[in-house]
Each structure stands twice: as C-alpha cells, then as structure tokens.
C-alpha atoms as a PDB file:
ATOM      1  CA  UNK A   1      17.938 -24.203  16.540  1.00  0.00           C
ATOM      2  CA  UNK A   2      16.653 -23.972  13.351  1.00  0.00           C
ATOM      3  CA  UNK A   3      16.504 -21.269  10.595  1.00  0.00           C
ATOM      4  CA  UNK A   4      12.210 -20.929  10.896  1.00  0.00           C
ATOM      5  CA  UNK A   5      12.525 -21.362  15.061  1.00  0.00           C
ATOM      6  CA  UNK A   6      15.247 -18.526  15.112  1.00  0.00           C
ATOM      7  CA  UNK A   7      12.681 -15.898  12.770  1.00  0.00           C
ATOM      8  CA  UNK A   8       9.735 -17.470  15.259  1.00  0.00           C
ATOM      9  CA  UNK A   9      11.552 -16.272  18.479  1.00  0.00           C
ATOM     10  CA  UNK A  10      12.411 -13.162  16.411  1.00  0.00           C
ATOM     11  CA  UNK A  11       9.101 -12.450  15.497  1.00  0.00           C
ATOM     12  CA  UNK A  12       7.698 -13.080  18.952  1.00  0.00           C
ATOM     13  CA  UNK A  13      10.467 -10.607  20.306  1.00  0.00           C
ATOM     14  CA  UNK A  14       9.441  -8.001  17.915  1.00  0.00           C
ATOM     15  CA  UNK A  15       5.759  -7.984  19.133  1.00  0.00           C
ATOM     16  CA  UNK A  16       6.579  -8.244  22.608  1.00  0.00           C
ATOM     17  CA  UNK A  17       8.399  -4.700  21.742  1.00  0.00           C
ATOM     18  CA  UNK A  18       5.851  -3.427  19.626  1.00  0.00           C
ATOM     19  CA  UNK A  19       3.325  -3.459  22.847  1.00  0.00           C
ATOM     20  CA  UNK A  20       5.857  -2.538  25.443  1.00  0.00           C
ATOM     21  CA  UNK A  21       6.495   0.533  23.452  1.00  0.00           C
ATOM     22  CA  UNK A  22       2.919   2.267  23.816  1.00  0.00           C
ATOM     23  CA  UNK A  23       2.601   0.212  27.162  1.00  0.00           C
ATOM     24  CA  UNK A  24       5.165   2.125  28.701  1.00  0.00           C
ATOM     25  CA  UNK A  25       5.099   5.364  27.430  1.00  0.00           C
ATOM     26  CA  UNK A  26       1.060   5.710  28.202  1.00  0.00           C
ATOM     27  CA  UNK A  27       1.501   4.108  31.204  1.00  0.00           C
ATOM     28  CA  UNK A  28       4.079   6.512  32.068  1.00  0.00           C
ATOM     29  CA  UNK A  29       2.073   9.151  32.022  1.00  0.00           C
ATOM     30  CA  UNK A  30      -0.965   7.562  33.561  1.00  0.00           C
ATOM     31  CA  UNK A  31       1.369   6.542  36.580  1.00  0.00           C
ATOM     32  CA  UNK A  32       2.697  10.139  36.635  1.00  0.00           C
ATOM     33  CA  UNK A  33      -0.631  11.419  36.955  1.00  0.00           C
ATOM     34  CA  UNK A  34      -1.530   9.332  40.043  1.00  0.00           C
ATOM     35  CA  UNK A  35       1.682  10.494  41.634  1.00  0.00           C
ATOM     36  CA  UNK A  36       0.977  13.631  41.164  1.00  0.00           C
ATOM     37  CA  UNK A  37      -2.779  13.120  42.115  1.00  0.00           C
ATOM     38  CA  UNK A  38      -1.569  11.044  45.104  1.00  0.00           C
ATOM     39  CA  UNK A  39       0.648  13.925  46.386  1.00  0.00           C
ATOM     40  CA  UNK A  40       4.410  11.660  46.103  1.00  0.00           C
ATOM     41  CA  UNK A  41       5.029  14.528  42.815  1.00  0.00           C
ATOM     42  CA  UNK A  42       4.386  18.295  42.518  1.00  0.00           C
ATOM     43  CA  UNK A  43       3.823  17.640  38.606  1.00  0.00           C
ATOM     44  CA  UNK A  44       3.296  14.926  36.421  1.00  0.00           C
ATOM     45  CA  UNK A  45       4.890  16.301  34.074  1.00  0.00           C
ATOM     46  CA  UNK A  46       8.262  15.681  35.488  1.00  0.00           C
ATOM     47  CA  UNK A  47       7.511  12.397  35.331  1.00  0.00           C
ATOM     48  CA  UNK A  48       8.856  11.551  31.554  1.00  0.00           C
ATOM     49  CA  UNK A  49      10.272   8.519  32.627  1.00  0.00           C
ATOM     50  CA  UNK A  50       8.226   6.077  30.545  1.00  0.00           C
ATOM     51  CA  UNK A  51       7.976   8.359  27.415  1.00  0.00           C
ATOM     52  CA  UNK A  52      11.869   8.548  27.551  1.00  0.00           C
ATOM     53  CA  UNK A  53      11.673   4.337  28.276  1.00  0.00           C
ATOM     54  CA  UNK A  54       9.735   4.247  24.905  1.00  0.00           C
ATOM     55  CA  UNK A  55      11.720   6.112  22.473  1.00  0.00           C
ATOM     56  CA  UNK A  56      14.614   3.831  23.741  1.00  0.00           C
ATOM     57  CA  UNK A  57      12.678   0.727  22.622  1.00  0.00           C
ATOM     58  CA  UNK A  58      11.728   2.008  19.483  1.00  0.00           C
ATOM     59  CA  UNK A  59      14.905   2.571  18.315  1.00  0.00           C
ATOM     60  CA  UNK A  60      15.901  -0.894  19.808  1.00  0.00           C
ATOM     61  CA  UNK A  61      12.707  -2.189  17.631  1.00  0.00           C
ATOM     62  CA  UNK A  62      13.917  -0.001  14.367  1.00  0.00           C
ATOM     63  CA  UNK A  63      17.438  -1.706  14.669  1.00  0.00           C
ATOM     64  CA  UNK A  64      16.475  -4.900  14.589  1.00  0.00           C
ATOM     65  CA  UNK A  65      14.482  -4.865  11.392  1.00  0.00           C
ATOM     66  CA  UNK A  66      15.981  -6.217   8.106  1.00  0.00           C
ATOM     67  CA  UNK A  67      15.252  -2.895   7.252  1.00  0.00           C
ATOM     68  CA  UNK A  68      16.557   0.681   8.848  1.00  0.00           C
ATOM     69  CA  UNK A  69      14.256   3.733   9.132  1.00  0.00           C
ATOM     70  CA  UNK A  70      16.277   6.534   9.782  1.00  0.00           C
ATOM     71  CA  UNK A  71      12.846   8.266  11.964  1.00  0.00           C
ATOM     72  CA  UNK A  72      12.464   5.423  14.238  1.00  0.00           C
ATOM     73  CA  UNK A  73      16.006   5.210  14.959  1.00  0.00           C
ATOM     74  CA  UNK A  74      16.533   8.167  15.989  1.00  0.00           C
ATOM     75  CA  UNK A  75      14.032   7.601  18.475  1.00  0.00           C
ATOM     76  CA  UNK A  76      16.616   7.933  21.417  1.00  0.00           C
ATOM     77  CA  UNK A  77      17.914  11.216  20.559  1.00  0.00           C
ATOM     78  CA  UNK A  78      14.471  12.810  20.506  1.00  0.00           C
ATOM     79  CA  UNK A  79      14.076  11.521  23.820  1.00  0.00           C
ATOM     80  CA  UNK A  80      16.953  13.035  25.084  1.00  0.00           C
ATOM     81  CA  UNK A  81      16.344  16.195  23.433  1.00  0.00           C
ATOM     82  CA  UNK A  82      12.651  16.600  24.482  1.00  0.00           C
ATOM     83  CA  UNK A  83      13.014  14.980  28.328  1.00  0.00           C
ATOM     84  CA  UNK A  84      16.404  14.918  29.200  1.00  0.00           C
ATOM     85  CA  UNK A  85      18.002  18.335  27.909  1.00  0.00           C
ATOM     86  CA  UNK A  86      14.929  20.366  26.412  1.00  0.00           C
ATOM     87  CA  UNK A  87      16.185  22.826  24.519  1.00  0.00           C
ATOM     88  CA  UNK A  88      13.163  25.266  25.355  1.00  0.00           C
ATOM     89  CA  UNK A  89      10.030  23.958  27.339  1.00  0.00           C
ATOM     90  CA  UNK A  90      10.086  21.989  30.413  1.00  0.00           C
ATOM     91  CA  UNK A  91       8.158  18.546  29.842  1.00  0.00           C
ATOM     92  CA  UNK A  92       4.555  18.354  30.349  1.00  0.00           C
ATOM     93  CA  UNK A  93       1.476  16.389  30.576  1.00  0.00           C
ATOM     94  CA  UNK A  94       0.424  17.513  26.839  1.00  0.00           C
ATOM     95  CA  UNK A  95       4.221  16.747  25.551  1.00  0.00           C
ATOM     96  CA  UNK A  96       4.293  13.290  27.046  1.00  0.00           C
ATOM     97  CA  UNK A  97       1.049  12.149  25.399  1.00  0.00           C
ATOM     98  CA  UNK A  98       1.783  13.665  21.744  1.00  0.00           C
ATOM     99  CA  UNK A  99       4.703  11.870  22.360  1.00  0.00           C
ATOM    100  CA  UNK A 100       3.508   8.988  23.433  1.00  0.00           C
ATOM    101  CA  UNK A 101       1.003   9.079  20.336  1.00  0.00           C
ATOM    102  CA  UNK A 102       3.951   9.516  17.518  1.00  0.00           C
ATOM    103  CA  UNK A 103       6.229   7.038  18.695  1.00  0.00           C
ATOM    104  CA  UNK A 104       3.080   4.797  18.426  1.00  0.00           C
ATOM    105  CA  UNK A 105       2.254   5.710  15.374  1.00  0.00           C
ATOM    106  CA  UNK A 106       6.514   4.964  14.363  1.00  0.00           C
ATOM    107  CA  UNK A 107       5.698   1.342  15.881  1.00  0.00           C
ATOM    108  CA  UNK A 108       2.800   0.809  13.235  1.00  0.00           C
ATOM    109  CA  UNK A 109       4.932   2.446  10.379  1.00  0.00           C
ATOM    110  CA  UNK A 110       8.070   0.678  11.224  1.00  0.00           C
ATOM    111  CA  UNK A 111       6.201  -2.942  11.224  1.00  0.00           C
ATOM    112  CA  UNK A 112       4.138  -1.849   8.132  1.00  0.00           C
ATOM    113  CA  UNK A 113       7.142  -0.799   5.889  1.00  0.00           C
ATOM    114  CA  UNK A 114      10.499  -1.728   6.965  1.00  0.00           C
ATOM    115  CA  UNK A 115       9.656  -5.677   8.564  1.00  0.00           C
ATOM    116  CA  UNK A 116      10.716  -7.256   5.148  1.00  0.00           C
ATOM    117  CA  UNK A 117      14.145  -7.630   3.899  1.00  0.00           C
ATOM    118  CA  UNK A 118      15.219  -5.293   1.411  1.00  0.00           C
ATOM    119  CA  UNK A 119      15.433  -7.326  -2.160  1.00  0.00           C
ATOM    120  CA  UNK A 120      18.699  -8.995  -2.700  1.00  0.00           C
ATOM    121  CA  UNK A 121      20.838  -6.823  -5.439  1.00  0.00           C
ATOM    122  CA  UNK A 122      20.656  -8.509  -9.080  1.00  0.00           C
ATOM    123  CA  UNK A 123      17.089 -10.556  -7.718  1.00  0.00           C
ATOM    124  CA  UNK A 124      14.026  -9.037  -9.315  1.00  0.00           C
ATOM    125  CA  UNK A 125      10.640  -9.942  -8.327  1.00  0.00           C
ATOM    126  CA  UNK A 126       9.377 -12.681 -11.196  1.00  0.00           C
ATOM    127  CA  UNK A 127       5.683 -11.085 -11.576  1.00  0.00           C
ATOM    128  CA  UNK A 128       7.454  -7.677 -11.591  1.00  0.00           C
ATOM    129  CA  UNK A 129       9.177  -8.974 -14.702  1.00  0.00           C
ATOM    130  CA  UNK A 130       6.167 -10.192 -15.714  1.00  0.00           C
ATOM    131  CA  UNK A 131       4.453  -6.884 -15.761  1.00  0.00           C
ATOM    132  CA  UNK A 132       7.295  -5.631 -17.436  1.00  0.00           C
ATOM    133  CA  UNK A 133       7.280  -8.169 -20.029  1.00  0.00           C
ATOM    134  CA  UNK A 134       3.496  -7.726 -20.873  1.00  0.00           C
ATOM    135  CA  UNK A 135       3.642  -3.711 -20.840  1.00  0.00           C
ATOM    136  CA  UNK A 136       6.511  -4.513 -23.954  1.00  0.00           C
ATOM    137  CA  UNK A 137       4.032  -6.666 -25.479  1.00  0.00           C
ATOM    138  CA  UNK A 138       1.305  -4.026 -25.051  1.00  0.00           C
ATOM    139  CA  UNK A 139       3.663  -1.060 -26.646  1.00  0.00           C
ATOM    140  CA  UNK A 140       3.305  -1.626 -30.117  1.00  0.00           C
ATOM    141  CA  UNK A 141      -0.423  -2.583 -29.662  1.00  0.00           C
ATOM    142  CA  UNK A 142      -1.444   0.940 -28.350  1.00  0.00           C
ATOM    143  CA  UNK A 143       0.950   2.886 -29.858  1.00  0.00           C
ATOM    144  CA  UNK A 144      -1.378   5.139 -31.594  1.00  0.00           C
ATOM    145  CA  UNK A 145      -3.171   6.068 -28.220  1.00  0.00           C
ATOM    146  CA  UNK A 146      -2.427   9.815 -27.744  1.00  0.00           C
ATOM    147  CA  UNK A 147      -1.274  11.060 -25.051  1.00  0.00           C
ATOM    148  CA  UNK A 148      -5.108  13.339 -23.749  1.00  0.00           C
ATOM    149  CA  UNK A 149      -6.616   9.529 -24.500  1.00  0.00           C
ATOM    150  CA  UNK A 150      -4.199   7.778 -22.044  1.00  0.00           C
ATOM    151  CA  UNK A 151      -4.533  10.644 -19.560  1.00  0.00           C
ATOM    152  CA  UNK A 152      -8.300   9.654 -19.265  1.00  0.00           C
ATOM    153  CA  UNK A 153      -7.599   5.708 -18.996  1.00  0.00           C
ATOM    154  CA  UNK A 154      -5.271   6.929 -16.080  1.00  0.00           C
ATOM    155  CA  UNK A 155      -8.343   9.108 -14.239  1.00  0.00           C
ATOM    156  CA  UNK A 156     -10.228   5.515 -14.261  1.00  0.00           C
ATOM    157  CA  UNK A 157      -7.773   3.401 -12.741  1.00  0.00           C
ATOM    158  CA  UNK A 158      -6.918   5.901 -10.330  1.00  0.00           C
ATOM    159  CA  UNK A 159     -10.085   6.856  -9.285  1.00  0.00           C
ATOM    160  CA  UNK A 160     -11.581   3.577  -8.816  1.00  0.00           C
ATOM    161  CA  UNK A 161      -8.529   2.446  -6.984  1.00  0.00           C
ATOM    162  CA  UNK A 162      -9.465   5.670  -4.600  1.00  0.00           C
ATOM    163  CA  UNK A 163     -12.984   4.524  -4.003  1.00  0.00           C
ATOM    164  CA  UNK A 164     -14.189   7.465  -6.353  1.00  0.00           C
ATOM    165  CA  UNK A 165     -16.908   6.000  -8.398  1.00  0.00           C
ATOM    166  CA  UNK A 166     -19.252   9.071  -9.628  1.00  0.00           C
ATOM    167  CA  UNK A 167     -15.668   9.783 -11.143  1.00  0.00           C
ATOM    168  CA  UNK A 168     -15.177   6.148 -12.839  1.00  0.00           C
ATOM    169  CA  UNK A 169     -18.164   6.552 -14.580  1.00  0.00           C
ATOM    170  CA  UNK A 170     -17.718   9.801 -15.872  1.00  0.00           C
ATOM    171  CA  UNK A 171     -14.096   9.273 -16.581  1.00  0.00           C
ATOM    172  CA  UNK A 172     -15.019   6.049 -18.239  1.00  0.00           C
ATOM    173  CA  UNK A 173     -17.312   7.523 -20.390  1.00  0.00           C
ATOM    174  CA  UNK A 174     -15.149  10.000 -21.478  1.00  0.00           C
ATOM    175  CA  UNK A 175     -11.899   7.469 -22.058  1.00  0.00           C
ATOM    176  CA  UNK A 176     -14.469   5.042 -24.012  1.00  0.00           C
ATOM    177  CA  UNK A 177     -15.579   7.761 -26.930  1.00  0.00           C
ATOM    178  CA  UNK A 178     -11.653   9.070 -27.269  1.00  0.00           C
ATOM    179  CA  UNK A 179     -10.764   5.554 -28.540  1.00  0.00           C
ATOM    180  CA  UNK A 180     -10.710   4.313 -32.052  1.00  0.00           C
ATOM    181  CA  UNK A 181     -12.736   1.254 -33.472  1.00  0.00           C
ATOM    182  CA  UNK A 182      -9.699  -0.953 -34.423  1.00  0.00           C
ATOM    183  CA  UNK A 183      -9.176  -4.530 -32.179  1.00  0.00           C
ATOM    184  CA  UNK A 184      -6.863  -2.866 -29.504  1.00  0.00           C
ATOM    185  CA  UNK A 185      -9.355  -0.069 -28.630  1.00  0.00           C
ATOM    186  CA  UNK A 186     -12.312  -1.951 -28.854  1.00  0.00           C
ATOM    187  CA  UNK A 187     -10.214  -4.541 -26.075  1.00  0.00           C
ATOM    188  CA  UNK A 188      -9.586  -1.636 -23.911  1.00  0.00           C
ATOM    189  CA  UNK A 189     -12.972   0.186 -24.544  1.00  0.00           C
ATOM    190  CA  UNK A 190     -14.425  -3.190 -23.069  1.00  0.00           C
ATOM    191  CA  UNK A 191     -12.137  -3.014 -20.036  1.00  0.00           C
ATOM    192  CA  UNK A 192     -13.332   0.505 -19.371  1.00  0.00           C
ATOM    193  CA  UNK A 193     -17.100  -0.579 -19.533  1.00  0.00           C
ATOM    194  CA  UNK A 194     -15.923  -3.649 -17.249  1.00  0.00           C
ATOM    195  CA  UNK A 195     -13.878  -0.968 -14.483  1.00  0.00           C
ATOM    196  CA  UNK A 196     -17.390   1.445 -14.611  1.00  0.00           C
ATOM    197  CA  UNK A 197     -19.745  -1.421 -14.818  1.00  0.00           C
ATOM    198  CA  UNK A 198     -17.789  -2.528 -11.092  1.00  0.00           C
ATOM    199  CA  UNK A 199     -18.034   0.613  -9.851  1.00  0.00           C
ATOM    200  CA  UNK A 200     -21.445   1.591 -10.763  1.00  0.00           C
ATOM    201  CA  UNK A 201     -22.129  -1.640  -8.593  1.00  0.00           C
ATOM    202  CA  UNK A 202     -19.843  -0.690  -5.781  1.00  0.00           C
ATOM    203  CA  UNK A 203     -21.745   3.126  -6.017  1.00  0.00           C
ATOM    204  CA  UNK A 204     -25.023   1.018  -5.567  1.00  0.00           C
ATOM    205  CA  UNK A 205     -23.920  -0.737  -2.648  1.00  0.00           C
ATOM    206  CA  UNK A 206     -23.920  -3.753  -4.953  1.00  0.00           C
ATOM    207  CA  UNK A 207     -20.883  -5.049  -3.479  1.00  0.00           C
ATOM    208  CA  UNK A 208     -21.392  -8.958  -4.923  1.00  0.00           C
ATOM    209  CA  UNK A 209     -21.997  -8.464  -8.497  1.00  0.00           C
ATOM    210  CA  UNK A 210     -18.648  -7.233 -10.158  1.00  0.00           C
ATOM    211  CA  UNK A 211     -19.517  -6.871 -13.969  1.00  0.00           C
ATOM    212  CA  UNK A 212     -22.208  -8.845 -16.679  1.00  0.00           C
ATOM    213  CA  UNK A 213     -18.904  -8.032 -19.267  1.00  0.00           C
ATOM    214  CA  UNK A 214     -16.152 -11.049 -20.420  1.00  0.00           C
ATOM    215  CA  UNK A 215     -13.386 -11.122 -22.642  1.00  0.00           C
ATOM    216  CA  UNK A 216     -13.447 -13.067 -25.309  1.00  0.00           C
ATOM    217  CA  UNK A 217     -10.878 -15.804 -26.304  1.00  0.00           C
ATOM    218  CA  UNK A 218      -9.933 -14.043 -29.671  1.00  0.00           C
ATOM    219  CA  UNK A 219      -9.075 -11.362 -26.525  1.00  0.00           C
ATOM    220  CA  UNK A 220      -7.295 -13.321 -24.734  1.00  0.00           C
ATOM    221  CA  UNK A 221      -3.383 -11.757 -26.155  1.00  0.00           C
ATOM    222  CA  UNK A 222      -4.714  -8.736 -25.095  1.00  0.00           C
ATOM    223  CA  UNK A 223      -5.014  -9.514 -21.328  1.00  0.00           C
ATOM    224  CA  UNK A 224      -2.173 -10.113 -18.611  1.00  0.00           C
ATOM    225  CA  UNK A 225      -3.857 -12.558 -16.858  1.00  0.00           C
ATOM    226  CA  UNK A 226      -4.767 -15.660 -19.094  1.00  0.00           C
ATOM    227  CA  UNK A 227      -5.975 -19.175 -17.021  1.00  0.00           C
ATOM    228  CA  UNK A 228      -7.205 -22.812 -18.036  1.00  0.00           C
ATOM    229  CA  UNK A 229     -10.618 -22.642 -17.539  1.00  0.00           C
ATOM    230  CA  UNK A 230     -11.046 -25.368 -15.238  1.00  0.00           C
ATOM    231  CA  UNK A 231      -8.515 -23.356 -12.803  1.00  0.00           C
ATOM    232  CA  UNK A 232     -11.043 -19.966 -13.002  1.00  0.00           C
ATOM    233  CA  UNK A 233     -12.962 -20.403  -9.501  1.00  0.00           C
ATOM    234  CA  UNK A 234     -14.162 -16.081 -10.219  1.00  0.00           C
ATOM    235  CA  UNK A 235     -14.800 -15.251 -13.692  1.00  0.00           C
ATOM    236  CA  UNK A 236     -16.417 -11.874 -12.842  1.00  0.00           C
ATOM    237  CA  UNK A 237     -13.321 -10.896 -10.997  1.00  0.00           C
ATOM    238  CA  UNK A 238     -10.903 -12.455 -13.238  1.00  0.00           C
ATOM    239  CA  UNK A 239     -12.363 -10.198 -15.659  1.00  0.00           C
ATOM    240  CA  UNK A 240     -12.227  -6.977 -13.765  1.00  0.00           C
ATOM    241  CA  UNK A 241      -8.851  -7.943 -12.992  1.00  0.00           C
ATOM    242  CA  UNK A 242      -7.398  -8.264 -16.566  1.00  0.00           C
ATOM    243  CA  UNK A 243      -9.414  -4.916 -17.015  1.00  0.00           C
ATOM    244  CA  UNK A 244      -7.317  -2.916 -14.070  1.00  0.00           C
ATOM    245  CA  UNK A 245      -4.169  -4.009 -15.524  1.00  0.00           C
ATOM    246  CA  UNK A 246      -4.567  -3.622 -19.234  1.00  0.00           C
ATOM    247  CA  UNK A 247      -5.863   0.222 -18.223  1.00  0.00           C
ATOM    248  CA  UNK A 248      -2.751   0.650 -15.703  1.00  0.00           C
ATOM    249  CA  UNK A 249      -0.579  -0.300 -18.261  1.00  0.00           C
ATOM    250  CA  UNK A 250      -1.722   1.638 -21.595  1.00  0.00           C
ATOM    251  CA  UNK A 251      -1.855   4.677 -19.265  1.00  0.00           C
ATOM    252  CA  UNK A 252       1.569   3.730 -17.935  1.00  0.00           C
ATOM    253  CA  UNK A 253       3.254   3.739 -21.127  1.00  0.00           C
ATOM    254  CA  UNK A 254       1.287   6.583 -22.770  1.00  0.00           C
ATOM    255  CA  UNK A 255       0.565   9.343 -20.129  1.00  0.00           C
ATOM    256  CA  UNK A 256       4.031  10.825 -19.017  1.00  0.00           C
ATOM    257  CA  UNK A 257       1.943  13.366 -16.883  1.00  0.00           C
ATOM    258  CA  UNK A 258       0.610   9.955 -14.664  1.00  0.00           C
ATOM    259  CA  UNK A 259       3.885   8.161 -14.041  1.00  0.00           C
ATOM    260  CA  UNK A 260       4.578   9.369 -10.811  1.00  0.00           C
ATOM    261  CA  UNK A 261       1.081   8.830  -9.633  1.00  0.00           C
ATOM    262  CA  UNK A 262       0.732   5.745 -11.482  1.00  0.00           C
ATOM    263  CA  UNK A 263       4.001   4.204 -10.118  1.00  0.00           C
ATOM    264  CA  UNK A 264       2.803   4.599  -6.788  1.00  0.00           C
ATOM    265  CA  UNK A 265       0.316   1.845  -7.570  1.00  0.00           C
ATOM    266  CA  UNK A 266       2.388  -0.659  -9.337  1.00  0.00           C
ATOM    267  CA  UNK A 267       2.532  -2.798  -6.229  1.00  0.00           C
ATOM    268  CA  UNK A 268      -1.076  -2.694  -6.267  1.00  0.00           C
ATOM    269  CA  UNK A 269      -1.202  -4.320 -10.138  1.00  0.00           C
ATOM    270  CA  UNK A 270       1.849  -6.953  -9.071  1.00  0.00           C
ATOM    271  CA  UNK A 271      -0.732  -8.150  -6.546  1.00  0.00           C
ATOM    272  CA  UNK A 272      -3.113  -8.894  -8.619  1.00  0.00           C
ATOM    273  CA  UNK A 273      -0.540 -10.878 -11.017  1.00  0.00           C
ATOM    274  CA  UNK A 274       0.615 -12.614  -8.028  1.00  0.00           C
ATOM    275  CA  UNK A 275      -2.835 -13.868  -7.144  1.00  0.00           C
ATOM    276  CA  UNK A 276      -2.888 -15.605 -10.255  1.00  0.00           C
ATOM    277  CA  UNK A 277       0.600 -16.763 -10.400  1.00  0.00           C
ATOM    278  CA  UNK A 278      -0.183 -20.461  -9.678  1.00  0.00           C
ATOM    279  CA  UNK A 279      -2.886 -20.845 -12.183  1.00  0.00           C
ATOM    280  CA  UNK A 280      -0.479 -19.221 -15.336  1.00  0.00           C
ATOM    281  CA  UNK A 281       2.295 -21.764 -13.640  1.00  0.00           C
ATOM    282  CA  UNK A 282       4.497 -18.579 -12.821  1.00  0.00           C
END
C-alpha cells in the first residue's frame, strides 16, 4: 500500500474514533437511563460503562496522533479514578454527562491542535523566515518609533483581529497623530487609515467594501507582500493585507510590553504570507 493510502486509512480510522468517542459515552448514559427507567437497574448512575468505554478511546485517539497531549492521554486514568475506584463520590447521572461533555470537548482539541506532525528539528517554515527576514528589513526603517507610538500600532492590530472596531478607530486615530511626517511614518500612517477604513466598514455591516486606500509603487519596499500586477485578482484586500503585517511587525519590534500578546498572533500574519506565496514565487 502506498504512503497517501496508508494516511487515508489513518485518517478514516481517526474519525471513526472521533464519533465513537461521544457516541458511546452519551449513549452510555442514555442506555443507563432506560435501564434504570425500565426497572433491569436501581440507578443509572451505576451504569458508567460507556463513559469509562470513552476515556479509553480517547486516549487510544491521543496516542495515535503525530502529536502527544499529555490531557487526552491520560484519559484512561481519569476513568479509572472517577468510575472504577472514586476516590470520594459514587458515580452519577450528573458525573457521567460532564464527563461525557469534556472528553468531547478533548476530541475537538486533540484534532484541532495536535493532528499535525510536530516540525522536523533544523526545518523552519519558509514564510516564517520570510517574516523574519522582512521584520530585519523593517528595523532600521522604524527605528525612531518610540516605544508609547508602537504600543498604539499594537492596540490596532489587536483589536481589529478581535472583532473590536469602535476600538480600531479610536486606536487608529490615536497611532496616526503619534507618527512623524518622514516616508516610513507616512507608509505606516496610510496602513493605519487602511486597518480603520476596513473596520469602519465591517462596524457598518459593510462587509464587501474593504478600503478606497492603495499603496503606492514608490511604497512598495515598505510592504511584505509585493505581486505582478497581472497576478493581483483583490487589490482592496491585498492592500489591507500588507497593512496588517507592516502594523504587526513595527509593533513587534518596538513594543516589548505586546510581545507576548503579539506572538500569539504570528500564525495569524504567516497566513496571510502564505496566501500569497505563489504569486511572490516563494
């Protein structure tokens, strides 16, 4: 068999498991309640059977993913500890459904986060480099934005990745009449009026029209994201785009106090790259 119909089978497998899990461990319960209902069972409770059956298949599920999460495979244990020697309470009806709902919830987590294989040591994502490689080519550029200014850029891309417009604006506002008149700022104050432009839009339910605003060409070393023109199928969105990233990465490199939060969204930025990563022949 071949490489792709082995990871087809697997696949297939894995989903198969990912139904049985809240399959059994609801149905469990429901069947426990008819016995109990029916008169074959004093309590339903006692009846853990399929909620036990389920943590067993999760942490099947969790060790067969390229990648191990320590919750999910511990699955078992929990339901020995809970059904087969409870340390304090007997099982119930109420215990078997929470538990019936957080294993479920491990199943969506565990497929979401750990299904793809961890990176291979010394192999590093080409558009990650790529980000990398701009943000160096943006240092010098922005050097003299302080650190209150870059604070502010951060508030925009943040909040309009959050959905929080009324605070894009504002924010926006605010970022736009910190910065200095020289070619850099003027770049990134046009970026800023492109980000609150979107999301005044997006505020107005105005979901199709992303911004009136363009880059120029004399802009163009300015931007991440820089495309033949015949390969440009968006411009509105291209342009938004190259806005996001060029205010993720000034704020990167000049607001210690958003790292953290900012690093959480790097994946977000890469994606964007990525979209574009046939069009810059990446």
């Amino acid at each position: 068999m071949s490489a792709d119909g082995s990871q087809s089978d697997r696949e297939k497998t894995d989903r198969w498991i990912t139904w049985l899990i809240p399959g059994v461990a609801f149905g469990g319960l429901a069947m426990g309640i008819g016995l109990q209902t029916t008169g074959v069972i004093p309590d339903a409770g006692e009846f853990w059977y399929g909620s036990f059956l389920g943590s067993l298949l999760l942490g099947y599920l969790a060790w067969r993913k390229p990648r191990k999460d320590i919750v999910s495979l511990c699955g078992p244990l929990f339901g020995i500890l809970i059904f087969v020697i409870p340390l304090e309470n007997r099982p119930s009806i109420l215990l078997q459904f929470l538990f019936a709902v957080s294993i479920s919830a491990l199943v969506i987590r565990l497929n979401r986060r750990f299904s793809d294989p961890p990176p291979r040591k010394g192999v590093v994502d080409p558009m990650e480099q790529y980000l990398d490689e701009y943000m160096e080519r943006m240092r010098p550029m922005y050097k003299g934005v302080s650190g209150q200014t870059a604070h502010e850029v951060a508030s925009v891309f943040l909040s309009f990745k959050f959905g929080l417009y009324e605070n894009v604006i504002s924010e926006a506002d605010g970022a736009v009449s910190l910065l200095g008149d020289g070619e850099a700022g003027s770049v990134l104050k046009k970026a800023l009026r492109i980000i609150r432009e979107r999301a005044v839009n997006l505020r107005d339910s105005n979901v199709s029209k992303v911004t009136d605003l363009s880059f120029t060409a004399e802009e163009i070393p300015y931007l991440a994201i820089a495309v033949p023109e015949s390969a440009i199928e968006d411009r509105e969105t291209l342009q938004l785009h190259n806005a996001l990233v060029l205010a993720y990465t000034v704020s990167y490199l000049y607001s210690p106090d958003d790292e953290l939060a900012l690093e959480e969204h790097r994946k977000y930025v890469i994606g964007i790259l990525t979209s574009y990563r046939k069009e810059m022949g990446l």
